[in-house]
C-alpha atoms as a PDB file:
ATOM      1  CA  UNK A   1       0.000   0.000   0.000  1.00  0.00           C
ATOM      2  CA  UNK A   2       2.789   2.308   0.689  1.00  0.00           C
ATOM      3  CA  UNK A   3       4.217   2.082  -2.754  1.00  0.00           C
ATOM      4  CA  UNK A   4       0.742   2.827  -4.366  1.00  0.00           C
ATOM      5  CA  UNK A   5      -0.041   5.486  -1.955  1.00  0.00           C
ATOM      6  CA  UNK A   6       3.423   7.140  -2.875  1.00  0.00           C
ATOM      7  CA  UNK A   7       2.467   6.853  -6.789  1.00  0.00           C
ATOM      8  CA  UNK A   8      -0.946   8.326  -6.217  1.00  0.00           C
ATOM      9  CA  UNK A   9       0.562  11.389  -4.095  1.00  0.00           C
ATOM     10  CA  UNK A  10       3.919  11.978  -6.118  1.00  0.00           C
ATOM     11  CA  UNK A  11       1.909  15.168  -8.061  1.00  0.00           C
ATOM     12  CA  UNK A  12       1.198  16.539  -4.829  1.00  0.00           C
ATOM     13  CA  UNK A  13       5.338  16.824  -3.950  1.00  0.00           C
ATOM     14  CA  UNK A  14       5.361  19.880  -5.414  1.00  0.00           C
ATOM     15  CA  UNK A  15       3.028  21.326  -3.842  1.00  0.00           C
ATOM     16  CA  UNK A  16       3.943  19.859  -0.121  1.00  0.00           C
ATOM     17  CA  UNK A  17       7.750  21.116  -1.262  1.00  0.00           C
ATOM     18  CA  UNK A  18       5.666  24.198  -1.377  1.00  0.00           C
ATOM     19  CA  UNK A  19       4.026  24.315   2.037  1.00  0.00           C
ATOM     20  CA  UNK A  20       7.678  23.285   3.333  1.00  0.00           C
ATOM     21  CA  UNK A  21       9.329  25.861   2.049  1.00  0.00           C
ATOM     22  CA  UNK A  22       6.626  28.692   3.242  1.00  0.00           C
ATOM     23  CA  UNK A  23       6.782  27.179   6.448  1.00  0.00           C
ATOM     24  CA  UNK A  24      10.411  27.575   6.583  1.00  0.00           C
ATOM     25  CA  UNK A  25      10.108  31.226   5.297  1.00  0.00           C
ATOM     26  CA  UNK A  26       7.508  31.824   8.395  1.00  0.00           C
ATOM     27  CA  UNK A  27       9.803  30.732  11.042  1.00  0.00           C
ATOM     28  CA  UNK A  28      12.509  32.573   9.836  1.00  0.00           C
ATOM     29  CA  UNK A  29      10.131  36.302   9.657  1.00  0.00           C
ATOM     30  CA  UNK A  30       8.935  34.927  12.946  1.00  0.00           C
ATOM     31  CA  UNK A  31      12.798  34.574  14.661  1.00  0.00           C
ATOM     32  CA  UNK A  32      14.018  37.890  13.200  1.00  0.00           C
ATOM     33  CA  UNK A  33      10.387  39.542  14.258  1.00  0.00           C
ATOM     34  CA  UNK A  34      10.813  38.467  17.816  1.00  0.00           C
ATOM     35  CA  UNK A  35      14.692  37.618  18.119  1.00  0.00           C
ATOM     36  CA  UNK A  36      16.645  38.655  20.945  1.00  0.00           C
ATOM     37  CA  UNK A  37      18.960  40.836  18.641  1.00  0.00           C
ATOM     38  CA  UNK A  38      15.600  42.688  17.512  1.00  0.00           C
ATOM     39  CA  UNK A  39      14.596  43.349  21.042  1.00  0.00           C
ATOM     40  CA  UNK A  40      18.353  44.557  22.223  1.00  0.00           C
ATOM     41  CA  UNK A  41      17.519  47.395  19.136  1.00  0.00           C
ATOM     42  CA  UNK A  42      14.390  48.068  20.572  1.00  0.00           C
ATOM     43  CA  UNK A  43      15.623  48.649  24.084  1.00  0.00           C
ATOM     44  CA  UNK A  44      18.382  50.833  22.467  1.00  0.00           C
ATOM     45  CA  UNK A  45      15.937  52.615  20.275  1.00  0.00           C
ATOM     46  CA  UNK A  46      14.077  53.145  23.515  1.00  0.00           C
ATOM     47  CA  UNK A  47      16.752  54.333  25.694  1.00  0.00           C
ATOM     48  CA  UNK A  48      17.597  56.807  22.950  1.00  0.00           C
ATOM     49  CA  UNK A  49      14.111  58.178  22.455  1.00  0.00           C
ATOM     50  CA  UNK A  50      14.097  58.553  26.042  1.00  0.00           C
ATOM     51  CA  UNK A  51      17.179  60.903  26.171  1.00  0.00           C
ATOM     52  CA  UNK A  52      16.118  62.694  23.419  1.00  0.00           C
ATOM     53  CA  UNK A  53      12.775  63.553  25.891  1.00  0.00           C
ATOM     54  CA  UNK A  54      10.412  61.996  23.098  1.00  0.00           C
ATOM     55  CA  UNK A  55       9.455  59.318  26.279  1.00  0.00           C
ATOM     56  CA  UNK A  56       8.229  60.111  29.693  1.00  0.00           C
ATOM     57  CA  UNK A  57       9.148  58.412  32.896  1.00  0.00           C
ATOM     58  CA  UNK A  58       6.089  56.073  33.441  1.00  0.00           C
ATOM     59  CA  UNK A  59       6.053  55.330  29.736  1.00  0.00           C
ATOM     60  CA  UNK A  60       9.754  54.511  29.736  1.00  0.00           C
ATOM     61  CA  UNK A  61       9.580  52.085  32.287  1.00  0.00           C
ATOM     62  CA  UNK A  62       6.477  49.956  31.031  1.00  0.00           C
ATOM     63  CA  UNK A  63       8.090  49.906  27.426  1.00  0.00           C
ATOM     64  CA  UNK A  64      11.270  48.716  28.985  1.00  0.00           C
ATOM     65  CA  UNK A  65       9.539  46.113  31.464  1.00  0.00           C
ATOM     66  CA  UNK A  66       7.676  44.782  28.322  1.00  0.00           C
ATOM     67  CA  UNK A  67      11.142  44.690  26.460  1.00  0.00           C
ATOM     68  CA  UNK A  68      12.322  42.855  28.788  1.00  0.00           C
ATOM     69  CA  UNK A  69       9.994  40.537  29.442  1.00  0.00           C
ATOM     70  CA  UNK A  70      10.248  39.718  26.025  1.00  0.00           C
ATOM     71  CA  UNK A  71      13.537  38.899  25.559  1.00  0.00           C
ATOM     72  CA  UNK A  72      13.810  36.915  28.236  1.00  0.00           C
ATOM     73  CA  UNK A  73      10.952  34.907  26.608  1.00  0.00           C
ATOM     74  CA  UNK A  74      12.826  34.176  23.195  1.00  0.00           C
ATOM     75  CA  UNK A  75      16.116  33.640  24.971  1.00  0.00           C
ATOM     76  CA  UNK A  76      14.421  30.553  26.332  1.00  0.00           C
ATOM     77  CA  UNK A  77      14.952  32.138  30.042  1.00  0.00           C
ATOM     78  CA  UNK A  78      11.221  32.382  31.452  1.00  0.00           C
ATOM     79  CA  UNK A  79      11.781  32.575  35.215  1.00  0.00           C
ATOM     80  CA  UNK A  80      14.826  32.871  37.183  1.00  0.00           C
ATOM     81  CA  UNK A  81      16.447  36.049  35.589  1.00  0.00           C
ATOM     82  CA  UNK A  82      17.272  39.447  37.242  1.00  0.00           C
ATOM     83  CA  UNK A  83      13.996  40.796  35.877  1.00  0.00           C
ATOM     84  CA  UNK A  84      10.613  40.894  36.717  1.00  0.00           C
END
């Protein structure tokens, strides 16, 4: 069964190569979306637009505590670190 099932399915490959390779694509937009080297620039940007005055206090420090909380998530570190 296994032979005919592959003979029946083999004009679907392209299409699965397809799906695989979209998949692919997603996880990779997904890692540099949320990656911790994207959230380190965020931070930075922050900081900066809080020098510059742009951010207030109480805004600073929820941005930053959301930051934060997020790159502890996709370093794989949920619990345990310095932070909140």
């Amino acid at each position: 069964m296994g032979l005919f099932t592959a003979l029946l399915t083999l004009p679907l490959a392209p299409v699965r190569g397809t799906v695989w390779i979209a998949e692919r694509i997603a996880e990779q937009a997904e890692l540099e979306l949320e990656g911790p080297e994207r959230i380190r620039r965020e931070l930075l940007e922050l900081e900066a637009a809080y020098d510059l005055g742009e951010v207030d206090d109480a805004e600073y420090e929820q941005l930053e505590t959301e930051l934060l909380r997020r790159l502890r998530a996709a370093s794989g570190g949920e619990g345990g670190g310095p932070w909140p």
